[in-house]
C-alpha atoms as a PDB file:
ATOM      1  CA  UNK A   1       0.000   0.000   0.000  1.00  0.00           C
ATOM      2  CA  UNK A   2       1.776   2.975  -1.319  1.00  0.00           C
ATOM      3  CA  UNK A   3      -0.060   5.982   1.680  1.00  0.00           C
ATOM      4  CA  UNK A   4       1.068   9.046  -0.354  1.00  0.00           C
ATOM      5  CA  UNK A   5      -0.948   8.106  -3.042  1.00  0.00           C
ATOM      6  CA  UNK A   6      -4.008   8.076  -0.812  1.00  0.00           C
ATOM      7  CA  UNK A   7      -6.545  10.801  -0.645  1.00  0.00           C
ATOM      8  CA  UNK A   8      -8.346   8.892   2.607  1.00  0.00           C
ATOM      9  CA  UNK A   9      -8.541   6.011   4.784  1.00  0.00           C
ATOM     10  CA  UNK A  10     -12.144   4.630   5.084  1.00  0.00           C
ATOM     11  CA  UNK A  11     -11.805   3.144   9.133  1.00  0.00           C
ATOM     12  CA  UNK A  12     -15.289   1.306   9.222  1.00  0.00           C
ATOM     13  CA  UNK A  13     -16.462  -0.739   5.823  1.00  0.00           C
ATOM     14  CA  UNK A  14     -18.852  -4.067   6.174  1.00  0.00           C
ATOM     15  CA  UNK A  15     -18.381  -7.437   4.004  1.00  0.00           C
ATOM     16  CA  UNK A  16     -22.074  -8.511   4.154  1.00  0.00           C
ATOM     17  CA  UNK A  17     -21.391 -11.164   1.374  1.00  0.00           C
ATOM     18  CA  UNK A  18     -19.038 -13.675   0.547  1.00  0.00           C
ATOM     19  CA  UNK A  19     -17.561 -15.185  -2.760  1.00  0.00           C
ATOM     20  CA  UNK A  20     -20.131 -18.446  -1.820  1.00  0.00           C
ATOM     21  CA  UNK A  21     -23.297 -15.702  -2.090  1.00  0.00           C
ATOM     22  CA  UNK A  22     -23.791 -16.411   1.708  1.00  0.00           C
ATOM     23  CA  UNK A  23     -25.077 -13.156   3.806  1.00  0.00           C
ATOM     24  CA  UNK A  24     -23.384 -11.865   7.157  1.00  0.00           C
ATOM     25  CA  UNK A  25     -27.558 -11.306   8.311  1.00  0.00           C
ATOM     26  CA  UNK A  26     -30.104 -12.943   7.436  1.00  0.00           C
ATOM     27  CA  UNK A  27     -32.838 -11.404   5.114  1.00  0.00           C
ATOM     28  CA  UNK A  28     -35.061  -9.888   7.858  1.00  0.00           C
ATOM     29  CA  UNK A  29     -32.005  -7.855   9.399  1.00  0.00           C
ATOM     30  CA  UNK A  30     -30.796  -6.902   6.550  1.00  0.00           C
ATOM     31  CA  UNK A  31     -34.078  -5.156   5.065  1.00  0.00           C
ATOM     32  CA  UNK A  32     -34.641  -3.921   8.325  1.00  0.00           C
ATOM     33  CA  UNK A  33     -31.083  -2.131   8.143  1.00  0.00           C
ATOM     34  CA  UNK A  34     -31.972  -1.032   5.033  1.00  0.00           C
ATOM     35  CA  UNK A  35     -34.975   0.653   6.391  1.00  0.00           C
ATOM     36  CA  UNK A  36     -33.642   2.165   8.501  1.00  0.00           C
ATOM     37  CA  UNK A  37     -30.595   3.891   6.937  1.00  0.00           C
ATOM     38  CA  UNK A  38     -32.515   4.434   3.346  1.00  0.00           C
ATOM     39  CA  UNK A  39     -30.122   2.617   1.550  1.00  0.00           C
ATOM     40  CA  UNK A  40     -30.603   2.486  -2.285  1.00  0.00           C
ATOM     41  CA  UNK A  41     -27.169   0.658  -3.200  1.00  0.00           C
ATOM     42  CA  UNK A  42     -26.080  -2.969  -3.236  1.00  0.00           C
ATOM     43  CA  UNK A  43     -26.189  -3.467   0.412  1.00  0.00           C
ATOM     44  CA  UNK A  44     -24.181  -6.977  -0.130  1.00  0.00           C
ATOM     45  CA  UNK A  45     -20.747  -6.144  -1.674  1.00  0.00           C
ATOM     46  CA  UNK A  46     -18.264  -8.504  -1.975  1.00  0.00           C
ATOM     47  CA  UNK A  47     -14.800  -7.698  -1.146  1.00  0.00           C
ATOM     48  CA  UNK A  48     -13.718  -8.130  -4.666  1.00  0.00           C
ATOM     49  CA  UNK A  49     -16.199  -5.197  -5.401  1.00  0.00           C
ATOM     50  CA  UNK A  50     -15.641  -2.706  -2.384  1.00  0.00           C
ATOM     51  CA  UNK A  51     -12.467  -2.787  -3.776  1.00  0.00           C
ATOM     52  CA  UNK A  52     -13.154  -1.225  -6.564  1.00  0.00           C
ATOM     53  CA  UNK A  53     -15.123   0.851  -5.218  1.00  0.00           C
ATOM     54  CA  UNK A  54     -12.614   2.513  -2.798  1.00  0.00           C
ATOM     55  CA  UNK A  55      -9.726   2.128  -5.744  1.00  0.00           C
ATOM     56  CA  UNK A  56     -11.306   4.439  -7.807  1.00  0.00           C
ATOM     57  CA  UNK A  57     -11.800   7.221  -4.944  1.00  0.00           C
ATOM     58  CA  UNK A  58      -8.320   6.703  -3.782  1.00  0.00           C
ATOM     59  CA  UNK A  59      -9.211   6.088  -0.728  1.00  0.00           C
ATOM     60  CA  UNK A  60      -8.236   2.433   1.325  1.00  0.00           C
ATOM     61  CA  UNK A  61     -10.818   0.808   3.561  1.00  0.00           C
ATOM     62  CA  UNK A  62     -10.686  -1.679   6.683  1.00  0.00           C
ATOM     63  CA  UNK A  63     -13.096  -4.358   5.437  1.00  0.00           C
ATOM     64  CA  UNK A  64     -14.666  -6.830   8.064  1.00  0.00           C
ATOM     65  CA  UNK A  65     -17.562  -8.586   8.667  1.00  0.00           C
ATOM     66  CA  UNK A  66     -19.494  -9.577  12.619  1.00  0.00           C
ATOM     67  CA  UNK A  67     -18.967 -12.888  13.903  1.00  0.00           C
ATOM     68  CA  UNK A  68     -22.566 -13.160  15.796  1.00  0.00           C
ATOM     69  CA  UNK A  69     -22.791 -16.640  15.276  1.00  0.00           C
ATOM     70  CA  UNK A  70     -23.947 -17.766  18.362  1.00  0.00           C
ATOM     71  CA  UNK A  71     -26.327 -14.140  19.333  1.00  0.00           C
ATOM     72  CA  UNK A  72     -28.090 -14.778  15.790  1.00  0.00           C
ATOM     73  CA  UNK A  73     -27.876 -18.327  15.421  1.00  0.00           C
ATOM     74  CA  UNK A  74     -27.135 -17.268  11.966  1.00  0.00           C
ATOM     75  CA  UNK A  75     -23.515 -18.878  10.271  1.00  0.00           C
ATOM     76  CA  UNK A  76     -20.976 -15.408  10.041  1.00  0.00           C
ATOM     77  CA  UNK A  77     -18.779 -15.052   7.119  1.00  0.00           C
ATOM     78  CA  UNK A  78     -15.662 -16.414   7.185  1.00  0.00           C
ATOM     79  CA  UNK A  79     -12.553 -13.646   8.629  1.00  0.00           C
ATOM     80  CA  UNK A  80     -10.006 -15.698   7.139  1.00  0.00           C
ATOM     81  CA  UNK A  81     -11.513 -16.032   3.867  1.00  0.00           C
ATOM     82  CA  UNK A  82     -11.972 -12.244   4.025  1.00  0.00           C
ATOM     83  CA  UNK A  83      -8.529 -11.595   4.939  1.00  0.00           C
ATOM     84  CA  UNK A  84      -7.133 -13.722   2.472  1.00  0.00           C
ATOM     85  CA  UNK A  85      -9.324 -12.080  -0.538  1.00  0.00           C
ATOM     86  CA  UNK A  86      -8.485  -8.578   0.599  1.00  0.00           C
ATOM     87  CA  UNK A  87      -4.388  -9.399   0.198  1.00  0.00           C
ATOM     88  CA  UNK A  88      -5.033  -9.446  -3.118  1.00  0.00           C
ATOM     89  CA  UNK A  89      -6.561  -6.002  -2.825  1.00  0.00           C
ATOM     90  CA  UNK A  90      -3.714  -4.726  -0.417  1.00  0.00           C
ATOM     91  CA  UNK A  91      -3.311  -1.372  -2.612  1.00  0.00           C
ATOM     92  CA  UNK A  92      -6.518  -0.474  -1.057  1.00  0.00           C
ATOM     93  CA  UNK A  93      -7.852  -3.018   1.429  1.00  0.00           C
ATOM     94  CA  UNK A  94      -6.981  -3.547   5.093  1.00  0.00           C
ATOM     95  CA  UNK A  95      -8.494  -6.237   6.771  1.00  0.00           C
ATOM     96  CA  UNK A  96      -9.650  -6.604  10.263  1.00  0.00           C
ATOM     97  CA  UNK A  97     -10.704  -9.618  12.096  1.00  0.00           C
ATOM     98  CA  UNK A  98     -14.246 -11.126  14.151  1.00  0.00           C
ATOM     99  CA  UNK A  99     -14.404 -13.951  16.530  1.00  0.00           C
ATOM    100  CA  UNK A 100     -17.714 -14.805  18.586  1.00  0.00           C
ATOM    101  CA  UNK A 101     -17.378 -13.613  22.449  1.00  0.00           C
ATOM    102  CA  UNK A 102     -18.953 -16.640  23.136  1.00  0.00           C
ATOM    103  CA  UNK A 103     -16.781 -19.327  20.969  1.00  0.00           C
ATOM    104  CA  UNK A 104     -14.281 -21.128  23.763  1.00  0.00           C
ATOM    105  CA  UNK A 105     -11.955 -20.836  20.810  1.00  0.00           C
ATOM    106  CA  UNK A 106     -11.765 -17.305  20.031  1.00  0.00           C
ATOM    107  CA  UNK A 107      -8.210 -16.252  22.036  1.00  0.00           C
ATOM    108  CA  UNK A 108      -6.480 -19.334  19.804  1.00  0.00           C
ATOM    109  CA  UNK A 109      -8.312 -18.095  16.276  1.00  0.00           C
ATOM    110  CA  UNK A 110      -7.273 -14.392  17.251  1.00  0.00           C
ATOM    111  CA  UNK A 111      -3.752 -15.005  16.923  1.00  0.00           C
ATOM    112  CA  UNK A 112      -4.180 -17.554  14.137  1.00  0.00           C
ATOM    113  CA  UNK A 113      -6.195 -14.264  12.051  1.00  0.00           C
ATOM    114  CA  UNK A 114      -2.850 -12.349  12.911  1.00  0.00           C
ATOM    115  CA  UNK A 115      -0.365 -14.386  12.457  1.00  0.00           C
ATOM    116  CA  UNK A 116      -1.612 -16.816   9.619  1.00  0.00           C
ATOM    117  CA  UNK A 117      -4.108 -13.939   7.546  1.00  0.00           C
ATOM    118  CA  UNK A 118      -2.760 -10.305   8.085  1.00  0.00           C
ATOM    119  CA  UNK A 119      -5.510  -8.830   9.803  1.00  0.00           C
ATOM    120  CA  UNK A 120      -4.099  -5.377  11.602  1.00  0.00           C
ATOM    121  CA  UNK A 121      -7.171  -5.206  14.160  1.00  0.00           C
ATOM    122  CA  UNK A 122     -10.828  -6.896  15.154  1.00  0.00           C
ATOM    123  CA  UNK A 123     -14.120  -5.814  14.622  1.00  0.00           C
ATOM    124  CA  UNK A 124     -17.131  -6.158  17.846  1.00  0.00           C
ATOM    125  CA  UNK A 125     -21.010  -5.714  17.910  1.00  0.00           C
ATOM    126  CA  UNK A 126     -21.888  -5.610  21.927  1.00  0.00           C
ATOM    127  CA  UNK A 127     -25.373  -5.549  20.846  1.00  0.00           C
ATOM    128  CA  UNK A 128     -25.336  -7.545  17.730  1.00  0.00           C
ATOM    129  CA  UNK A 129     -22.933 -10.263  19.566  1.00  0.00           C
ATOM    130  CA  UNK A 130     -24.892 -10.159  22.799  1.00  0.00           C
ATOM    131  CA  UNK A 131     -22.215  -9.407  24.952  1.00  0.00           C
ATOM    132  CA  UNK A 132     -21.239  -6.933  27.862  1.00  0.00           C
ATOM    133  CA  UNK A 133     -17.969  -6.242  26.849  1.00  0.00           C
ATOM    134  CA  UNK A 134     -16.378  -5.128  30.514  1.00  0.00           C
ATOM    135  CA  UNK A 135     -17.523  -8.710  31.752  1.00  0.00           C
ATOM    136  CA  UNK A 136     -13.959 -10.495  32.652  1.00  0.00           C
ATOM    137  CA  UNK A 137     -14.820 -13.624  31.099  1.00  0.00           C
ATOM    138  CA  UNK A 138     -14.028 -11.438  27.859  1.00  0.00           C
ATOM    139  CA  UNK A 139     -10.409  -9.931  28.913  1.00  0.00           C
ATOM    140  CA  UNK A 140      -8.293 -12.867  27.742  1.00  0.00           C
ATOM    141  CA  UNK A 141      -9.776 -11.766  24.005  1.00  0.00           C
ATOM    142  CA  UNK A 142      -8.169  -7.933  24.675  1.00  0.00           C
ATOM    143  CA  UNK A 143      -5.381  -9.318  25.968  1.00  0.00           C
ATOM    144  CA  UNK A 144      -4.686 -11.525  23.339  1.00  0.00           C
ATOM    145  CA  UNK A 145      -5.529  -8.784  20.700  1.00  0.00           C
ATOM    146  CA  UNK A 146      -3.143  -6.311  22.830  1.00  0.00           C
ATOM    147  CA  UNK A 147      -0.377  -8.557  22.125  1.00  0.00           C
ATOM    148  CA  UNK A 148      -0.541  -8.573  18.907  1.00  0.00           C
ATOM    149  CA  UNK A 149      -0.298  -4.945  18.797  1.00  0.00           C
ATOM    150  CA  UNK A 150      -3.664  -4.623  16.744  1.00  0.00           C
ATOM    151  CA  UNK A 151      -6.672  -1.909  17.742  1.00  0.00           C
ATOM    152  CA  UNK A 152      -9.903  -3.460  18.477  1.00  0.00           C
ATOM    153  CA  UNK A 153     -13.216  -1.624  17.061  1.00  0.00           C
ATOM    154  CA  UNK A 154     -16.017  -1.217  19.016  1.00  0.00           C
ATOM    155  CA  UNK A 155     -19.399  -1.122  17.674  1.00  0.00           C
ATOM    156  CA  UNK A 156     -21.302   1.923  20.391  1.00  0.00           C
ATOM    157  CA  UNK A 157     -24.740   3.660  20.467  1.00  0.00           C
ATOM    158  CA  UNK A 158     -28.004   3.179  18.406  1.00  0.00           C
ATOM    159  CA  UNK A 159     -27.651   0.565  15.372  1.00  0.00           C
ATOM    160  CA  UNK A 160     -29.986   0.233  12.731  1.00  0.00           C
ATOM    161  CA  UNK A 161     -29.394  -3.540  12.660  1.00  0.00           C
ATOM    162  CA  UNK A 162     -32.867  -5.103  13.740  1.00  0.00           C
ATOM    163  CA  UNK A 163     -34.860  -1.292  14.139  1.00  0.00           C
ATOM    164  CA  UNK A 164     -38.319  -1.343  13.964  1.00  0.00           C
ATOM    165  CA  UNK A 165     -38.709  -4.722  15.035  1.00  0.00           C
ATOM    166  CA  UNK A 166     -40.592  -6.514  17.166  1.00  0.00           C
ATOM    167  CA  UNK A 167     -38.389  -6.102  20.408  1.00  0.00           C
ATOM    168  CA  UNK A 168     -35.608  -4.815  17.626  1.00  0.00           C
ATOM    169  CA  UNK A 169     -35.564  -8.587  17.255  1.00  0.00           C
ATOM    170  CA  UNK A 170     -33.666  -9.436  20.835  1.00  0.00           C
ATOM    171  CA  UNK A 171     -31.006  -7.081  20.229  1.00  0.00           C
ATOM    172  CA  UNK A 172     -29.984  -4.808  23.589  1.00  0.00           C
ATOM    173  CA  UNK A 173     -28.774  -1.828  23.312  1.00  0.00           C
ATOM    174  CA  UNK A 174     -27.602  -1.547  25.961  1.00  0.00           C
ATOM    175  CA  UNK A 175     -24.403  -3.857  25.604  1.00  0.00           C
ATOM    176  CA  UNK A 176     -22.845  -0.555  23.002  1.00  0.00           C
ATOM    177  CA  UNK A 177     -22.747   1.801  25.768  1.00  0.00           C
ATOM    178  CA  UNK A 178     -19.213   3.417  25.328  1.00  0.00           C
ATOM    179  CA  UNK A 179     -18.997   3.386  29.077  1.00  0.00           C
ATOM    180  CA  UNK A 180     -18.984  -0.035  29.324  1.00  0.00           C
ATOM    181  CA  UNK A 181     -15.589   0.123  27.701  1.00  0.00           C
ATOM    182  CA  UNK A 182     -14.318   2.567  29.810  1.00  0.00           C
ATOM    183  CA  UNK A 183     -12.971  -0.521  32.346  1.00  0.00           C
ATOM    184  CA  UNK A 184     -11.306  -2.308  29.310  1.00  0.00           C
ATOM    185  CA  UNK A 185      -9.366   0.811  28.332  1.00  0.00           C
ATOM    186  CA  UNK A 186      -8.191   1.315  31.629  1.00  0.00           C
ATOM    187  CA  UNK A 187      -7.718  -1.886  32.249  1.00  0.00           C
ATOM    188  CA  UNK A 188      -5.719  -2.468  28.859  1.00  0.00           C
ATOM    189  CA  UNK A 189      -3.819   0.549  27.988  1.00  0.00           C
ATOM    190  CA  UNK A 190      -1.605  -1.220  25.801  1.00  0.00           C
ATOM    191  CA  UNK A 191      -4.679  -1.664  23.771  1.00  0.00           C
ATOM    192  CA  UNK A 192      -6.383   0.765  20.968  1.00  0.00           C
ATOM    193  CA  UNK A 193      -9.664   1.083  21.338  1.00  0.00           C
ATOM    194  CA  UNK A 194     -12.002   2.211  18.663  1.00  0.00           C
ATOM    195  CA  UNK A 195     -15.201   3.678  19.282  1.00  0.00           C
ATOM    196  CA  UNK A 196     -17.557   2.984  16.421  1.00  0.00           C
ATOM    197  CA  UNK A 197     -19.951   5.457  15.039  1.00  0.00           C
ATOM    198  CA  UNK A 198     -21.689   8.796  16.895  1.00  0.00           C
ATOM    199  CA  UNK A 199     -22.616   6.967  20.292  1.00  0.00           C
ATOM    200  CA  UNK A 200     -26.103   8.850  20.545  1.00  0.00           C
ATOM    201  CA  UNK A 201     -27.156   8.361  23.026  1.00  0.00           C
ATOM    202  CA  UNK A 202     -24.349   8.170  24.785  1.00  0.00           C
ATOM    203  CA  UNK A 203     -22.358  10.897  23.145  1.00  0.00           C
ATOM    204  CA  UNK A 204     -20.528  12.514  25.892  1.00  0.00           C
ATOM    205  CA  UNK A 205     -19.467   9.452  27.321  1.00  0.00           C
ATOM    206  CA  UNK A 206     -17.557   8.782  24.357  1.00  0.00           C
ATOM    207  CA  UNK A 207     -15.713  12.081  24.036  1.00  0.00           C
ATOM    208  CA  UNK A 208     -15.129  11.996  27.628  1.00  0.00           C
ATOM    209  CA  UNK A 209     -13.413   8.342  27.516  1.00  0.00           C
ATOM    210  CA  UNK A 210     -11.608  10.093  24.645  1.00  0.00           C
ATOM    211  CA  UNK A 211     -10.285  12.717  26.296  1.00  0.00           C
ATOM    212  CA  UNK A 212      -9.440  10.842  29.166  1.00  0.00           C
ATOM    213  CA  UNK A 213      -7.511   8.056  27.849  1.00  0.00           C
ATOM    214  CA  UNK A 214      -4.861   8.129  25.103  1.00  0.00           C
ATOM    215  CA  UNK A 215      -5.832   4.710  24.139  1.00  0.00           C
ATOM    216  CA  UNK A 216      -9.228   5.747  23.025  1.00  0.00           C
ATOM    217  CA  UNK A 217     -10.240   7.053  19.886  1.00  0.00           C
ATOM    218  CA  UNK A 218     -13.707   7.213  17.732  1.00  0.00           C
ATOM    219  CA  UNK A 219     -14.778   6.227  13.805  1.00  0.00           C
ATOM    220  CA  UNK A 220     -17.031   9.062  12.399  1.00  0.00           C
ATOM    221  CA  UNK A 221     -18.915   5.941  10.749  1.00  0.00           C
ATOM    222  CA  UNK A 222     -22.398   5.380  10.720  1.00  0.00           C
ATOM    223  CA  UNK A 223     -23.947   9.212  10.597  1.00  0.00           C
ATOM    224  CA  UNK A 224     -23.921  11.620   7.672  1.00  0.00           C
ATOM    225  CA  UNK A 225     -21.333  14.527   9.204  1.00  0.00           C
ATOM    226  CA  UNK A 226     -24.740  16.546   8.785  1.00  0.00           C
ATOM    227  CA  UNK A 227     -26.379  15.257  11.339  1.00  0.00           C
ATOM    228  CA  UNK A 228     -23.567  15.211  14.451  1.00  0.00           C
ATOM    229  CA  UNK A 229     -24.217  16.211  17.262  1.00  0.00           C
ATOM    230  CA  UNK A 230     -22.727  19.889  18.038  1.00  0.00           C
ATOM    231  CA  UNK A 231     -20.527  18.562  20.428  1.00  0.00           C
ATOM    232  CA  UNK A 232     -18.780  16.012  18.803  1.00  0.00           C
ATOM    233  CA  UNK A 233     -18.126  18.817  16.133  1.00  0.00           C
ATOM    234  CA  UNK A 234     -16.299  21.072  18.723  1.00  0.00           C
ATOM    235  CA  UNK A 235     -14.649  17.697  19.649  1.00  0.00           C
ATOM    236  CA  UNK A 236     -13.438  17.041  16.346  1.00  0.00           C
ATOM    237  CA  UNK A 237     -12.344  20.428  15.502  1.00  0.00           C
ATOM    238  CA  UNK A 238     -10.829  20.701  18.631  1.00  0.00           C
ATOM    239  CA  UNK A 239      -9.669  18.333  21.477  1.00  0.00           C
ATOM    240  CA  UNK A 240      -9.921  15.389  19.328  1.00  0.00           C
ATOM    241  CA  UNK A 241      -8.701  15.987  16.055  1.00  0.00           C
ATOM    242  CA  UNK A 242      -5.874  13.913  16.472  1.00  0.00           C
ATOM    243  CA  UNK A 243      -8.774  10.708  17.883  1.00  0.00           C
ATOM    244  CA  UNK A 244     -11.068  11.045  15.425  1.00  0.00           C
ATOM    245  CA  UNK A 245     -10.852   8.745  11.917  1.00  0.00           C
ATOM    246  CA  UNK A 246     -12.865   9.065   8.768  1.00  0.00           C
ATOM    247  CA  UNK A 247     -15.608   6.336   8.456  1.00  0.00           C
ATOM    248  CA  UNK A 248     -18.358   5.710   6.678  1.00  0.00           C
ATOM    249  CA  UNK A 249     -20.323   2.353   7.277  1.00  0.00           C
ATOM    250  CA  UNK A 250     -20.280   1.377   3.451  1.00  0.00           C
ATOM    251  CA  UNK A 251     -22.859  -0.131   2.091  1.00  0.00           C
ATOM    252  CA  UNK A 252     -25.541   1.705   4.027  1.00  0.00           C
ATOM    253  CA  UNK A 253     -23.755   5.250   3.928  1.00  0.00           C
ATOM    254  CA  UNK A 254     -21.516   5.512   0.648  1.00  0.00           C
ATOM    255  CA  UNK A 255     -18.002   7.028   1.381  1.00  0.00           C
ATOM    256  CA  UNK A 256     -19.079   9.886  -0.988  1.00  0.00           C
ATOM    257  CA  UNK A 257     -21.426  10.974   0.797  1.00  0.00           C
ATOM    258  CA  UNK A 258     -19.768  11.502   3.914  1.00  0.00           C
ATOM    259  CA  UNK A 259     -17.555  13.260   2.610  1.00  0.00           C
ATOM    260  CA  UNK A 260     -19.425  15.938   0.520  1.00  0.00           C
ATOM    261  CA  UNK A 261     -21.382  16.818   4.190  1.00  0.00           C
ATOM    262  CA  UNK A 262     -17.792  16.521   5.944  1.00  0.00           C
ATOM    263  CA  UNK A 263     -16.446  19.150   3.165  1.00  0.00           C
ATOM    264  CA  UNK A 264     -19.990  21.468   4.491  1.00  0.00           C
ATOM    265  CA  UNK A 265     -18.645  20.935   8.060  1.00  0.00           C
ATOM    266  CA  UNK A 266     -17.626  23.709  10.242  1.00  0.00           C
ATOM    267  CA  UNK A 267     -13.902  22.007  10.674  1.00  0.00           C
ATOM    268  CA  UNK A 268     -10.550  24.290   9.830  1.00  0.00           C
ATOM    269  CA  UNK A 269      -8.517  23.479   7.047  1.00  0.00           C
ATOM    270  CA  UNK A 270      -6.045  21.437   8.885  1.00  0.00           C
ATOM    271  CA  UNK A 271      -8.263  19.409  10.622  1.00  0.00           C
ATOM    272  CA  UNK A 272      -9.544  17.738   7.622  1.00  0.00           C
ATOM    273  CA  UNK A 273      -6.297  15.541   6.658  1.00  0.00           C
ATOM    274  CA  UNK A 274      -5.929  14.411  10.183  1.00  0.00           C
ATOM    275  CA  UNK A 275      -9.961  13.121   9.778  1.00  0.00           C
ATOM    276  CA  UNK A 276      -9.765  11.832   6.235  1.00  0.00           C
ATOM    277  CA  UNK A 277      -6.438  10.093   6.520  1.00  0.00           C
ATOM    278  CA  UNK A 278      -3.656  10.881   8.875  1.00  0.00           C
ATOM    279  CA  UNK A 279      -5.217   9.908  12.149  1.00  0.00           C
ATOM    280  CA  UNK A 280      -5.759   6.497  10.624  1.00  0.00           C
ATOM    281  CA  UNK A 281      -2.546   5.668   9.114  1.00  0.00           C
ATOM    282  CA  UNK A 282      -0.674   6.713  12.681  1.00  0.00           C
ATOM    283  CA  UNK A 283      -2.911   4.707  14.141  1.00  0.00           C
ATOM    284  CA  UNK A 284      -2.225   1.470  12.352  1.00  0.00           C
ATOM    285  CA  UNK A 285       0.721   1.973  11.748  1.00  0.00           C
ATOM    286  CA  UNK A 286       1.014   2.203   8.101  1.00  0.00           C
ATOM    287  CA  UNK A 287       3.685   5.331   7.922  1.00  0.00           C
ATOM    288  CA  UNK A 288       5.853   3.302  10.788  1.00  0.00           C
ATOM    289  CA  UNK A 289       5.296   1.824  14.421  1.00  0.00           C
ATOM    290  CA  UNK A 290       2.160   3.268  16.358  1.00  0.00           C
END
């Protein structure tokens, strides 16, 4: 992957199908999803084909997909085959990793995704996944994914995966309050946390984890820049514009997109590399060590 000749660095893009034609949801999540964020594109890219799609903006993306196996009862897409088709998208492609919370095998299969596929970080759904992640039966996963030097992505706040539902299908949303990461930050500070997405409704949480712990830092995924709220927009043009990454949540909110409302955002000049691109690449470690 050749940075300089990189306009942006997508932090938060979704495999929801796999070279097979299997789904990561099944039908009735994923038209609820759709729903829900008014999506009007293919909402099932493979990785072959988000790889186009980002090569042609210039832009590189960290592709993954939810392991929620057990939560959904529903098989996930493979990480490993995932991993393995995005090295031969490396110019633009960086893949991260999923294991199930639940699975007594995840520790082993998150060094196995790191040492045997390439994956530079893991991707996890509290909600989706049915998990609370500061429960200590979880820790041996961060600690395994803290020594491989890796930042682990943290789904937090509303999700538009099982909305307007019946009972949003089971799905708690509680489990993607930021705070419930605050213990696993402190607890790991060797580790990068990601918070995924706007946390409405838990907003301020989030920026306050983010100020108070260099290990934290938040994905602009999920929310046209339009609609954040006001204070995550002094955050980003001020306190955090060295925490804050460029994402977008492709399929369901198209990279362009974001970034034409990002270009109408009240942000300074200089802040806008650090969102699109720089933040990212310090982060994992593409222009050198972390």
């Amino acid at each position: 992957m050749n940075i300089a000749e990189l306009d942006a660095i997508d932090f938060h893009v979704h495999v929801e199908q796999d070279a097979h034609g299997h789904f990561a949801l099944d039908r009735e999540l994923l038209d609820a999803s759709a729903r829900y964020f008014k999506a009007d594109q293919d909402r099932t890219p493979t990785v072959e084909a988000i790889a186009a799609h980002y090569r042609e903006r210039r832009t590189a993306a960290v592709v993954f997909t939810v392991d929620a196996t057990t939560a959904l009862g529903h098989p996930a897409l493979s990480s490993e085959e995932i991993a393995d088709a995005a090295a031969a998208h490396a110019d633009v492609l960086i893949p991260f990793g999923s294991v199930d919370p639940h699975d007594a095998g995840a520790v082993r299969r998150i060094r196995s995704l790191v040492r045997d596929h390439g994956v530079r970080g893991f991707k996890f759904h509290p909600s989706l996944q049915a998990f609370e992640p500061d429960d200590r039966a979880h820790y041996p996963l961060y600690e395994a994914i803290a020594e491989a030097g890796v930042p682990a992505l943290f789904h937090t706040g509303q999700t538009g995966i099982g909305a307007g539902l019946p009972g949003g299908r089971g799905i708690k949303l509680r489990y993607s309050d930021p705070m419930l990461l605050d213990d696993v930050a402190a607890d790991f500070p060797e580790l990068t946390v990601v918070l995924a997405h706007p946390s409405v409704p838990w907003q301020d949480a989030a920026i306050s984890m983010a100020t108070h712990k260099a290990n934290v830092h938040i994905d602009l995924s999920g929310w046209s820049p339009k609609y954040f709220p006001p204070q995550l927009v002094r955050a980003v043009g001020g306190l955090l514009r060295h925490k804050v990454l460029f994402g977008s949540d492709y399929p369901v909110l198209t990279p362009d997109r974001w970034r034409a409302d990002f270009d109408a955002l009240d942000v300074k000049p200089e802040v806008r590399p650090l969102v699109l691109k720089e933040n990212a690449v310090r982060l994992l470690g593409l222009g050198g060590p972390r």
